[in-house]
Protein backbone atom coordinates (compact mmCIF):
# COMPACT_ATOMS: atom_id res chain seq x y z
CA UNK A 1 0.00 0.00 0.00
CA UNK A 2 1.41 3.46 -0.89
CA UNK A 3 0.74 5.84 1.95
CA UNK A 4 -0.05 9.73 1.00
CA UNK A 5 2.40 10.29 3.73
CA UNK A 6 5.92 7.94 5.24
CA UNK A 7 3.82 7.92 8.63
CA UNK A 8 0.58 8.31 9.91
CA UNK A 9 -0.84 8.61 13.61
CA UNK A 10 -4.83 7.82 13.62
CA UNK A 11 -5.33 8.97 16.67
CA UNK A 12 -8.78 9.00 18.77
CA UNK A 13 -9.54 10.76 22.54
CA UNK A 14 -12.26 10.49 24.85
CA UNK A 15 -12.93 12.89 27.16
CA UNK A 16 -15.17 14.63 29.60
CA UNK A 17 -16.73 17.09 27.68
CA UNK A 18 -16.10 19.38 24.42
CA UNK A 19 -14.48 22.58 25.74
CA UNK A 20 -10.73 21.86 24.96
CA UNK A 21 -9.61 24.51 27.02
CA UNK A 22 -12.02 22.78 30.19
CA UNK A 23 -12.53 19.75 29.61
CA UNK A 24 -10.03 16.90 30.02
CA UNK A 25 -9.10 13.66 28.32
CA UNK A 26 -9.98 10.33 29.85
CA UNK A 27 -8.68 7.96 26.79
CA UNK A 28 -6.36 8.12 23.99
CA UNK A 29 -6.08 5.75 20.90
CA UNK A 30 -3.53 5.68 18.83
CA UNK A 31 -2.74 3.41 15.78
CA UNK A 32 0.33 4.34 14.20
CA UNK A 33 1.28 3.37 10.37
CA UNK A 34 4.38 3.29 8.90
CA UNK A 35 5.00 2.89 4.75
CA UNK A 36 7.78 -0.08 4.55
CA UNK A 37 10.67 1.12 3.19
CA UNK A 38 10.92 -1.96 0.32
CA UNK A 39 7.46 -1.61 -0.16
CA UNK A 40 6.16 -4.38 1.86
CA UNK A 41 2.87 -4.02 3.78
CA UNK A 42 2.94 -0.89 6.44
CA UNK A 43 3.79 -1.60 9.85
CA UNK A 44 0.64 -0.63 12.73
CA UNK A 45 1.65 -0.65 16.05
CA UNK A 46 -1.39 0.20 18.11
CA UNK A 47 -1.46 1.71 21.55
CA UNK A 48 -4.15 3.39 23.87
CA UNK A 49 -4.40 4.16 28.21
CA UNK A 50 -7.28 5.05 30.32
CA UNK A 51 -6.32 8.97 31.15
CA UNK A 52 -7.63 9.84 35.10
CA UNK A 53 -8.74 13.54 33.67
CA UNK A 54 -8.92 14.83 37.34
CA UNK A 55 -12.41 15.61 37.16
CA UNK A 56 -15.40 14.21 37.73
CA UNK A 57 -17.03 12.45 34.53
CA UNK A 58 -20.14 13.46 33.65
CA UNK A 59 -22.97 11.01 33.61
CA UNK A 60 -23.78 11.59 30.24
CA UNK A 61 -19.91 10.88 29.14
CA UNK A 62 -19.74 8.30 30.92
CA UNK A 63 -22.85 6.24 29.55
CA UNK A 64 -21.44 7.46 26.03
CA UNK A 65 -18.33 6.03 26.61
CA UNK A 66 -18.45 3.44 29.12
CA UNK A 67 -15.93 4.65 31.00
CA UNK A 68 -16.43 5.53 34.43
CA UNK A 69 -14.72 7.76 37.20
CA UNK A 70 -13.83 4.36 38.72
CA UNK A 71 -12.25 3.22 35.61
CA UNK A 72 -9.72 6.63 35.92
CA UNK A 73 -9.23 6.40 39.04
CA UNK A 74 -6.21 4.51 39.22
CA UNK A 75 -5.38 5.37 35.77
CA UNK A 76 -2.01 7.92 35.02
CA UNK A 77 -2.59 11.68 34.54
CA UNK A 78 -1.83 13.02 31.17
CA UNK A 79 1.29 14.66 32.51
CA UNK A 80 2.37 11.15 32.97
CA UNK A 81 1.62 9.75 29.28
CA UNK A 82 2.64 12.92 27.85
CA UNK A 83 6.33 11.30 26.74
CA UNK A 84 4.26 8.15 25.57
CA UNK A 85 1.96 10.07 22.98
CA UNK A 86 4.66 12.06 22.19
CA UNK A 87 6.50 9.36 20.89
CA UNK A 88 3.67 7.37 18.77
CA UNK A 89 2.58 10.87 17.19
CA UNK A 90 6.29 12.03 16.09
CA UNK A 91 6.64 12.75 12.55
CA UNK A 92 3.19 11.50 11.16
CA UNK A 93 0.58 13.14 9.94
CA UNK A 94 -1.91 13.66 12.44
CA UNK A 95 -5.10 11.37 11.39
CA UNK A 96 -8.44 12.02 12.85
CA UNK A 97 -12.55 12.48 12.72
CA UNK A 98 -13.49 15.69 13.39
CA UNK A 99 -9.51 16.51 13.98
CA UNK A 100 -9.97 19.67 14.82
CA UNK A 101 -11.02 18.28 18.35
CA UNK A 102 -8.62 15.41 19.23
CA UNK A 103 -5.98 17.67 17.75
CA UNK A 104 -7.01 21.20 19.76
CA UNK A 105 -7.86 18.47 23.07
CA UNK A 106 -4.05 17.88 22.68
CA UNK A 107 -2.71 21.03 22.29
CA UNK A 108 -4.43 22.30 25.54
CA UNK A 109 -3.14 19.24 27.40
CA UNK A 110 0.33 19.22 26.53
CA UNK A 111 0.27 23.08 27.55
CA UNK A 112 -1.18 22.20 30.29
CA UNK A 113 1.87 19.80 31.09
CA UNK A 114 3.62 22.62 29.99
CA UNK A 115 4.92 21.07 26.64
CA UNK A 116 4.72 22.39 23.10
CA UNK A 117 3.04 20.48 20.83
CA UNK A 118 2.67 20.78 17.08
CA UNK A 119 1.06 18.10 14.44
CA UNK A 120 -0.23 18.49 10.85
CA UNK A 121 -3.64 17.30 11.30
CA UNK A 122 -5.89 15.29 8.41
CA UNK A 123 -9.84 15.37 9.36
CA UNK A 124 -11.58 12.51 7.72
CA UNK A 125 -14.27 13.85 7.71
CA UNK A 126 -13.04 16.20 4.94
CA UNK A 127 -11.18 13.10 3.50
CA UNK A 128 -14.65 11.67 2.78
CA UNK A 129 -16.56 14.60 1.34
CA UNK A 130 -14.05 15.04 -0.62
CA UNK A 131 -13.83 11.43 -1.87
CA UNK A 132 -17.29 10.65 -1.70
CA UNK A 133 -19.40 14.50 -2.03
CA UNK A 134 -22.55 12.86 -3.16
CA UNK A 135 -22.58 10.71 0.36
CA UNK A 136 -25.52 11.87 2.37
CA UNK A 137 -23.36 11.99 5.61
CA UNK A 138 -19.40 11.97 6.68
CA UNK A 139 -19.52 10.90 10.37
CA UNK A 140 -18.13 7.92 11.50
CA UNK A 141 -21.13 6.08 12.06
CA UNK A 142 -22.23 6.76 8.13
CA UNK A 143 -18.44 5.75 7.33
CA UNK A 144 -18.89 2.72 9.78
CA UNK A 145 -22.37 1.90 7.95
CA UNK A 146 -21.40 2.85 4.18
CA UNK A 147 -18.54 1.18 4.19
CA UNK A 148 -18.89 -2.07 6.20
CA UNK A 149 -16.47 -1.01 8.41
CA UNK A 150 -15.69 -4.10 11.41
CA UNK A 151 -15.60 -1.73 14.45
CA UNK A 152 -15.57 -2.89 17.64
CA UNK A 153 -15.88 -0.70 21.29
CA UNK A 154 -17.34 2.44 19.34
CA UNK A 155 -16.72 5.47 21.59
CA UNK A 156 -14.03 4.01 22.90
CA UNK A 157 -10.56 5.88 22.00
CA UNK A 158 -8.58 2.91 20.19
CA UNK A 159 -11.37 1.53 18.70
CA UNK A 160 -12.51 4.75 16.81
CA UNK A 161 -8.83 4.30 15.85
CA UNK A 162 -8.89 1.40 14.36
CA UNK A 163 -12.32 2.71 12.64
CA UNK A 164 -10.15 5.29 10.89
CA UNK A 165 -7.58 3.50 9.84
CA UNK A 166 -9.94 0.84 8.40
CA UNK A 167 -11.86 3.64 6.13
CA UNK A 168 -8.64 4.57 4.99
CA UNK A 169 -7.76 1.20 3.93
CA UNK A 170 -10.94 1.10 2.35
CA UNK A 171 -10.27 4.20 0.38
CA UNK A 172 -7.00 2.61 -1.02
CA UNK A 173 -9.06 -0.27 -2.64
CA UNK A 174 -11.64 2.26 -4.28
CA UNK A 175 -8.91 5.28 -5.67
CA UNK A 176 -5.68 5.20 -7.55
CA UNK A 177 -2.62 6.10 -5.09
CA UNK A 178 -2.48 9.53 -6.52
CA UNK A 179 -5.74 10.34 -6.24
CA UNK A 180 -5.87 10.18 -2.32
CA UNK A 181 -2.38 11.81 -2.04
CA UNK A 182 -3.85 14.81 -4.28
CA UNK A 183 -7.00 14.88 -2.06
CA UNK A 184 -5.22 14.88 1.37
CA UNK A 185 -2.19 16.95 0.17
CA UNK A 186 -5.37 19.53 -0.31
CA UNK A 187 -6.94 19.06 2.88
CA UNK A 188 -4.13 19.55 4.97
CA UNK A 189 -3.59 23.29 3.05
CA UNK A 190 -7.01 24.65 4.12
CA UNK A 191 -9.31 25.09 6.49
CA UNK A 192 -11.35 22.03 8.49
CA UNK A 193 -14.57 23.57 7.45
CA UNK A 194 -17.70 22.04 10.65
CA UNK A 195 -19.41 19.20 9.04
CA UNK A 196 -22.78 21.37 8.47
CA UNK A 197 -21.93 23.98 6.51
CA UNK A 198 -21.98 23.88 2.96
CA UNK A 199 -18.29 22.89 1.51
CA UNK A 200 -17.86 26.30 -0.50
CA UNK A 201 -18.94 28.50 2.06
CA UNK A 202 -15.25 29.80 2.05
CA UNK A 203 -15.17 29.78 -1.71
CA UNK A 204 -18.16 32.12 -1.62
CA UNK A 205 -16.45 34.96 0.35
CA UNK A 206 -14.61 37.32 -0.62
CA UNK A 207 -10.27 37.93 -0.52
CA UNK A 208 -11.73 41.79 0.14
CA UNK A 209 -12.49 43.85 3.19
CA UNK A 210 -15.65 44.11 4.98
CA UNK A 211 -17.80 42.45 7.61
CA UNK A 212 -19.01 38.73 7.99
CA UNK A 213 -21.95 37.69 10.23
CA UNK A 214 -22.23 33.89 11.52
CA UNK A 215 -25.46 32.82 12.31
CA UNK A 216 -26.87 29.24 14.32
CA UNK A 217 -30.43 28.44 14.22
CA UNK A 218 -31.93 31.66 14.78
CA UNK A 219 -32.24 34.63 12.75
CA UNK A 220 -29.55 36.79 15.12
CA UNK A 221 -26.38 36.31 14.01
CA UNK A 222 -24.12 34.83 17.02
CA UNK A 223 -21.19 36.70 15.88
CA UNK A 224 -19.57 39.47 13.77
CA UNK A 225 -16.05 39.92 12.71
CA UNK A 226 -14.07 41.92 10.40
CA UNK A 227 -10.74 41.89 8.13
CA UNK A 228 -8.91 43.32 5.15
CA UNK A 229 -9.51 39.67 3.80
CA UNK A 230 -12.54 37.71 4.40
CA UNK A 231 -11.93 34.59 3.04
CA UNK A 232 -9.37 34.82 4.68
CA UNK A 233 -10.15 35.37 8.13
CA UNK A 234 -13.23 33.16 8.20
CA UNK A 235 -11.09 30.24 6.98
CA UNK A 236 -8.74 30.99 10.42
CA UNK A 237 -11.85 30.58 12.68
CA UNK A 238 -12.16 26.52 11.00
CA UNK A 239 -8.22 26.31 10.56
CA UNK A 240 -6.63 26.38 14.38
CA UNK A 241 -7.10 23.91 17.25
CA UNK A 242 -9.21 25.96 19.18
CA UNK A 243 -7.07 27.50 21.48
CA UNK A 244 -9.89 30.04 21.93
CA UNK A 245 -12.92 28.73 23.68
CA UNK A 246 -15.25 31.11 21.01
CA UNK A 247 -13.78 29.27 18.03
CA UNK A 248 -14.63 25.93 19.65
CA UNK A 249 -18.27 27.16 20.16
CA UNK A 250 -18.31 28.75 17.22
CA UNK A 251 -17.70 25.33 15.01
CA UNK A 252 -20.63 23.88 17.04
CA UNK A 253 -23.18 26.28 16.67
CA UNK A 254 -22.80 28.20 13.06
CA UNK A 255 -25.10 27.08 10.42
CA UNK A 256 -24.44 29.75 8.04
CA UNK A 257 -22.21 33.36 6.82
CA UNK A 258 -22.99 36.11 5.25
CA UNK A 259 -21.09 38.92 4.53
CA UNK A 260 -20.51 42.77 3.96
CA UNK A 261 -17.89 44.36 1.62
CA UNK A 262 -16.07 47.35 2.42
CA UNK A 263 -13.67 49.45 0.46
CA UNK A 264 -11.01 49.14 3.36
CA UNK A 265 -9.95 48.74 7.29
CA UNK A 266 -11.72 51.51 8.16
CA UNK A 267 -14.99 50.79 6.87
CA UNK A 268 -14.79 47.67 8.08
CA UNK A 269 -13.92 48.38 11.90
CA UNK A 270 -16.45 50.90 11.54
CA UNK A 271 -19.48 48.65 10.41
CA UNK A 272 -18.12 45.87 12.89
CA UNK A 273 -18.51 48.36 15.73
CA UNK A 274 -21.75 49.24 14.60
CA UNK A 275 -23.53 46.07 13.94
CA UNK A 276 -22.06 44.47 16.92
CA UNK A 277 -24.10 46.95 18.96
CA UNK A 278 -26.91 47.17 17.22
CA UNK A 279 -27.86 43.00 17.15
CA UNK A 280 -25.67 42.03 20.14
CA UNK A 281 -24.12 38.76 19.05
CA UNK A 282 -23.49 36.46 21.67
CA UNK A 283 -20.13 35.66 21.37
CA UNK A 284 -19.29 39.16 20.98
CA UNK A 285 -17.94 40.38 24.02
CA UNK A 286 -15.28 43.37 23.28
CA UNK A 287 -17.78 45.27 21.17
CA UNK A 288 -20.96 45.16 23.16
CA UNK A 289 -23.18 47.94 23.91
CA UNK A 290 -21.55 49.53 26.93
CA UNK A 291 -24.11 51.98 28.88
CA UNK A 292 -20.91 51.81 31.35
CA UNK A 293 -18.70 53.66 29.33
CA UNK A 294 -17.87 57.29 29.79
CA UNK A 295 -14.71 60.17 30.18
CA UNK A 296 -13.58 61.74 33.40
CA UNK A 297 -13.84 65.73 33.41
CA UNK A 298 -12.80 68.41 36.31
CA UNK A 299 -15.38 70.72 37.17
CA UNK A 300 -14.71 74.06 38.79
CA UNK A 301 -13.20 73.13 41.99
CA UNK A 302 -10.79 70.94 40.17
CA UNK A 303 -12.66 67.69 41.56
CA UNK A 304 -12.82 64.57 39.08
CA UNK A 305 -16.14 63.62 37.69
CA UNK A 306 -17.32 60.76 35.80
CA UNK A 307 -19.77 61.46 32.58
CA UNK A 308 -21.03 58.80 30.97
CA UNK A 309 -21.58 57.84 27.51
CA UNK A 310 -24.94 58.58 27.27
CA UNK A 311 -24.41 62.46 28.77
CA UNK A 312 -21.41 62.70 26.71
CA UNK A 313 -21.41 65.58 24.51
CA UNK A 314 -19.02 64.94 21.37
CA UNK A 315 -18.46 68.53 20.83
CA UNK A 316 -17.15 69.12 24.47
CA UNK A 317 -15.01 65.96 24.40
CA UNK A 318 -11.87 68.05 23.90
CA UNK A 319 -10.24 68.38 26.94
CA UNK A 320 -11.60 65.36 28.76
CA UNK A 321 -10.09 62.19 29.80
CA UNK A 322 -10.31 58.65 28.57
CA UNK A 323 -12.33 57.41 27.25
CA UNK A 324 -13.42 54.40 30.33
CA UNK A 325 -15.05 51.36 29.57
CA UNK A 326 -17.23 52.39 32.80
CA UNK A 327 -16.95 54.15 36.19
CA UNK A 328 -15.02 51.20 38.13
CA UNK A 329 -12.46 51.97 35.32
CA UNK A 330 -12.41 55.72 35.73
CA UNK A 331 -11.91 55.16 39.42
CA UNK A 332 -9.30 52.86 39.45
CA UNK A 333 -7.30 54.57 36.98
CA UNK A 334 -7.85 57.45 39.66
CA UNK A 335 -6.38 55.02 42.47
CA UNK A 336 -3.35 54.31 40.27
CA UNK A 337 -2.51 58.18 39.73
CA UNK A 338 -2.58 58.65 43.32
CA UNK A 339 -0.44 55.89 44.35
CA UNK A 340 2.25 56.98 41.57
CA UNK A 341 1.82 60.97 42.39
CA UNK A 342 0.59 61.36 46.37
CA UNK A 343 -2.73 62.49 45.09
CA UNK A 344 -5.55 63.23 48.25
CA UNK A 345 -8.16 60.01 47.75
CA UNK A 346 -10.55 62.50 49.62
CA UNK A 347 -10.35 65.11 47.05
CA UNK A 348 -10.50 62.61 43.95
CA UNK A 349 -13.57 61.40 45.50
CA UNK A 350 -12.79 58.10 46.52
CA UNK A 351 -13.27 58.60 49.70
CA UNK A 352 -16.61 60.38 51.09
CA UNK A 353 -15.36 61.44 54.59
CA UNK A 354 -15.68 64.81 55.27
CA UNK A 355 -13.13 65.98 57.56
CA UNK A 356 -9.55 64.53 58.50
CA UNK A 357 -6.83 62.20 56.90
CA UNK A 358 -7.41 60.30 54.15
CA UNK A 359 -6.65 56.78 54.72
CA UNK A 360 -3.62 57.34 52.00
CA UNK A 361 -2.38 60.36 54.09
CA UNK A 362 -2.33 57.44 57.11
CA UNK A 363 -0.30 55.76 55.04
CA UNK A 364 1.96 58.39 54.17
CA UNK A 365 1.19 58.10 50.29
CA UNK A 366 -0.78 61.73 50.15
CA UNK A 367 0.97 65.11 49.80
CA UNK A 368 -1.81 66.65 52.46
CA UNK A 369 -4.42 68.02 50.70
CA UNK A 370 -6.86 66.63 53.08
CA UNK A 371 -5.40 67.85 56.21
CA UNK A 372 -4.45 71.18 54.50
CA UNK A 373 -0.54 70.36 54.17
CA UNK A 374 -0.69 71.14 50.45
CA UNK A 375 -3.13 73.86 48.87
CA UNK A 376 -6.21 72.36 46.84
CA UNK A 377 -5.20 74.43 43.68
CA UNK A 378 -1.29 72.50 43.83
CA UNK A 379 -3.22 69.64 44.43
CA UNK A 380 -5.79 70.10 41.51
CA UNK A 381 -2.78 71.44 39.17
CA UNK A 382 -0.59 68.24 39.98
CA UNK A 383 -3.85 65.95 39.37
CA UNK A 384 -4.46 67.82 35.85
CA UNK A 385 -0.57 66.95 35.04
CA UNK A 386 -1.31 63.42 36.03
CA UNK A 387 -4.03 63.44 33.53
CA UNK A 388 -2.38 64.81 30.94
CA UNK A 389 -1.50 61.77 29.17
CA UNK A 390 -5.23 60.47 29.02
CA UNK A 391 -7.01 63.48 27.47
CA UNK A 392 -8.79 63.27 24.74
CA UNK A 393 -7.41 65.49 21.43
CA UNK A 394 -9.70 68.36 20.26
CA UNK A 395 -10.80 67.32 16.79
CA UNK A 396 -8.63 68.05 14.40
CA UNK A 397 -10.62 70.23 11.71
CA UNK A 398 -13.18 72.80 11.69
CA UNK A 399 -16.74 70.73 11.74
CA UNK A 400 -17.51 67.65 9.82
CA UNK A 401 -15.07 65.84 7.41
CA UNK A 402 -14.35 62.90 4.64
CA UNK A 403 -12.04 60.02 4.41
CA UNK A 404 -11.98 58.04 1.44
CA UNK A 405 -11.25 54.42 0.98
CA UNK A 406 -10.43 53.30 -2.65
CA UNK A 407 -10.69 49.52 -3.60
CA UNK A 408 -9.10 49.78 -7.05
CA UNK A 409 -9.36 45.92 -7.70
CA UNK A 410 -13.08 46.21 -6.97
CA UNK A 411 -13.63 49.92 -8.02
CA UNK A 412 -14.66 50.63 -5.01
CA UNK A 413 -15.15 54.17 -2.88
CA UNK A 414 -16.80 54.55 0.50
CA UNK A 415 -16.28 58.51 1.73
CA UNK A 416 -16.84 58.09 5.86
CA UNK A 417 -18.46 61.14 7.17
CA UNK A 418 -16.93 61.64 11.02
CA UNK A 419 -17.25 64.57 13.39
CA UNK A 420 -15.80 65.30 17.20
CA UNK A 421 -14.58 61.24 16.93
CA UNK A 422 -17.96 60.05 15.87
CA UNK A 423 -18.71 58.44 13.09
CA UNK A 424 -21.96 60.04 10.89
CA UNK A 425 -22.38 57.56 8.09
CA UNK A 426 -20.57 56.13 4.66
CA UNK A 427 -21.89 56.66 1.38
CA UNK A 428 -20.72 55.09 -1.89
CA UNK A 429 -21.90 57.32 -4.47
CA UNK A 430 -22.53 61.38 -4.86
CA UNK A 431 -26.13 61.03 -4.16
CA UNK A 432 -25.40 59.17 -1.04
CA UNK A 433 -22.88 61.80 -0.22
CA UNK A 434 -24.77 64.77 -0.73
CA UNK A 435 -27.60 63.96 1.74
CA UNK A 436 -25.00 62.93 4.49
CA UNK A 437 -23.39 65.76 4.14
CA UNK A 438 -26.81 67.87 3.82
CA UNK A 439 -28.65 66.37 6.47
CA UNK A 440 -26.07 64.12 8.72
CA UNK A 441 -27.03 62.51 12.24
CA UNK A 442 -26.00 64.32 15.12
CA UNK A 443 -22.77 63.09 16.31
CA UNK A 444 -23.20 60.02 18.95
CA UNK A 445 -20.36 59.25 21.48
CA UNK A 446 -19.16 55.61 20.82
CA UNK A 447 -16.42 54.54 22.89
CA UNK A 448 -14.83 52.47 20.64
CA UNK A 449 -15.28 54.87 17.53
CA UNK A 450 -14.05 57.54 19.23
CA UNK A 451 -10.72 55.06 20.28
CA UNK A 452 -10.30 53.98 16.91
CA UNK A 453 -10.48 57.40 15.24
CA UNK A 454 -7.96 58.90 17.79
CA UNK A 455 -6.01 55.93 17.50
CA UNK A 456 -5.62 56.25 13.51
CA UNK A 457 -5.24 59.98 14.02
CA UNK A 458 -2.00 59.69 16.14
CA UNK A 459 -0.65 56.88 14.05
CA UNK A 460 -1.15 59.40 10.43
CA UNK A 461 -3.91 57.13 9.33
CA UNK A 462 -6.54 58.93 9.14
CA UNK A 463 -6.45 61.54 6.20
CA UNK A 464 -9.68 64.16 6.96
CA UNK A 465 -10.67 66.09 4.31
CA UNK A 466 -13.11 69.33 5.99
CA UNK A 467 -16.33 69.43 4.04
CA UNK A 468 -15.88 72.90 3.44
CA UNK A 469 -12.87 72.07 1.73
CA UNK A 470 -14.46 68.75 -0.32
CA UNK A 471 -15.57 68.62 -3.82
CA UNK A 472 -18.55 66.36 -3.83
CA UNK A 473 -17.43 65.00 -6.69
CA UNK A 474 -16.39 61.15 -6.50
């Protein structure tokens, strides 16, 4: 038999649930394959151990599986095996169902033994649909059933295994050599695609900037992303071993994508900001609305007060500090400044007592201002210096003005309308532009907006045009 690959690991876990960053691994399988060098029959050597995952098994798992917490009990930790599955993985390709999770199970393990651990991973369920795409279904149990597959102890690790490793046999007696080395040299290029969505969902997007939307069952999407490529960045959600617990969650729960196309970055953080807040995905959690967020000002008598986002007037946000994700912020940036610069904690307002000490003038960490050792205007002028690095820029140019974005593969031009760090709308064509610029929203403090305009700003990357100063012509 002529292998695709020298060696090959088909390699199966059980474990106690399917978080990989959570859960923990109570069985591994692994039957190993190895071409023969004079082209003799390839050598299996099969191995598999009972894993105690330190955890409680949950009932469900363990009347999946069979195997019990008193089957672990005794068993080794992973720590313990790690050498062992080191050794029967090293340079093969990685062979699994669904490899995504045996692989990503893996990865978290072995970092949690503190271990690297890297594999090229083959998912046969990809194999199949790519062999077989007018199959009605790629899980093991159709493979087991399509195929006539002899499995014995399904759900348990090795003999999953051994399940694998007998559809891949199978596949040698149904395709030329060739033909299987050409279809997994393919699948281990791109991305492990979950088994419901359609196979050219990636082919459908995009290599362009602009938004894409997953959505599960219902007709909210569960989450919104952005990128300069979109293809591109969808195909990394389905391509990693879910180190991040979203991705993992993700796979499970997305039944379809759509997508927006921008002209650039910029239109594409900005509709990503936007969206995000106005449907709320679930597995957004950066972006969400926050009703928390706000900017610190001094009023009169020099005292620190929190405004937040919904008082927030853009056209006073010159001068002002932050912007906070919310109060708790505010104040314990507060904290920090007076434990770097012997500010009063009665003055900033942390501390509500009215007359004496303040408990960081007990400590010896406050210049006085509470027990009238230092002036309240030296106070105020040392907390405004403090500040200083926080305060939010005046706007740049007199009233409203225009960037422009320029797609020149996809002749393409969005002109963003922004004012005071807001963002007022994007139109792609003159008509468009003319009644944003006639009639545009009032401005609308968005924290992250106003971050991401100030944060292009300072680094030359954002190039306003004033609307007094712009041609409407596109």
């Amino acid at each position: 038999m002529q292998l695709f690959a020298p060696s090959l690991a088909f390699v199966d876990l059980e474990t106690t649930g399917t978080r990989a960053a959570a859960d923990r691994i109570t069985e591994v399988g692994i039957v190993r394959v190895d071409a023969d060098a004079a082209g003799g029959p390839p050598r299996v050597h099969e191995w598999s151990t009972l894993v105690d995952p330190e955890v409680p098994i949950p009932p469900v798992i363990q009347a999946l599986t069979g195997i019990t917490d008193a089957m672990v009990a005794g068993a080794p930790t992973f720590s313990a095996v790690a050498d062992a599955v080191a050794e029967r993985i090293a340079d093969c390709v990685f062979v699994a169902h669904n490899a995504r999770f045996d692989h990503g199970f893996l990865k978290h393990a072995f970092a949690r033994a503190g271990r690297p651990f890297a594999a090229r991973p083959l998912c046969t369920v990809r194999l199949s649909r790519r062999l077989y795409p007018e199959a009605d279904g790629h899980g093991l149990d159709a493979l087991v059933a399509r195929h006539g597959l002899a499995v014995a102890d399904r759900h348990r690790a090795l003999g999953d295994a051994r399940a694998i490793w007998a559809f891949v046999q199978v596949l040698y007696r149904s395709f030329p050599p060739d033909v299987i080395a050409e279809a997994a040299q393919r699948i281990l290029r791109i991305p492990s695609l979950p088994p419901q969505l359609p196979p050219d969902s990636l082919d459908r997007l995009p290599e362009a900037a602009g938004v894409y939307l997953f959505y599960g069952e219902n007709p909210l999407p569960i989450y919104i992303g952005k990128s300069v490529n979109l293809r591109e960045r969808v195909g990394a959600h389905f391509a990693g071993d879910w180190q991040a617990e979203t991705d993992l969650r993700l796979s499970q729960e997305i039944r379809r994508i759509e997508h927006e196309e921008t002209a650039g970055e910029l239109g594409a953080l900005l509709r990503e900001a936007m969206l995000v807040k106005s449907l709320l995905p679930a597995h957004n959690r950066k972006l969400r609305r926050k009703e928390e967020a706000g900017v610190l000002v001094l009023d009169p008598d020099g005292a620190p007060r929190f405004v937040p986002a919904a008082a927030v007037e853009p056209a006073a946000l010159a001068g002002s500090y932050g912007p906070f994700t919310s109060k708790r912020g505010a104040r314990e940036t507060l904290r920090a400044l007076a434990a770097d610069h012997a500010l009063c904690w009665r003055r900033l307002g942390i501390e509500k007592r009215a007359a004496g000490p303040c408990f960081q003038r007990q400590l010896r960490r406050c210049a006085g201002a509470c027990v009238g050792a230092e002036d309240g205007a030296t106070h105020d002028a040392r907390l405004a210096a403090a500040l200083a690095p926080l305060t939010v820029p005046a706007w740049p140019v007199p009233g409203p003005a225009l960037v422009r974005e320029h797609d020149p593969a996809r002749a393409r031009t969005d002109v963003h309308v922004l004012r005071d760090w807001c963002w007022l709308g994007t139109a792609r064509d003159d008509g468009e532009l003319a009644a944003l610029v006639a009639a545009p929203p009032r401005p609308q403090f968005d924290i992250d907006v106003a971050r991401l305009l100030q944060k292009r700003w300072s680094a030359g990357k954002l190039p306003l045009v004033p609307i007094a100063a712009a041609a409407l012509a596109r």
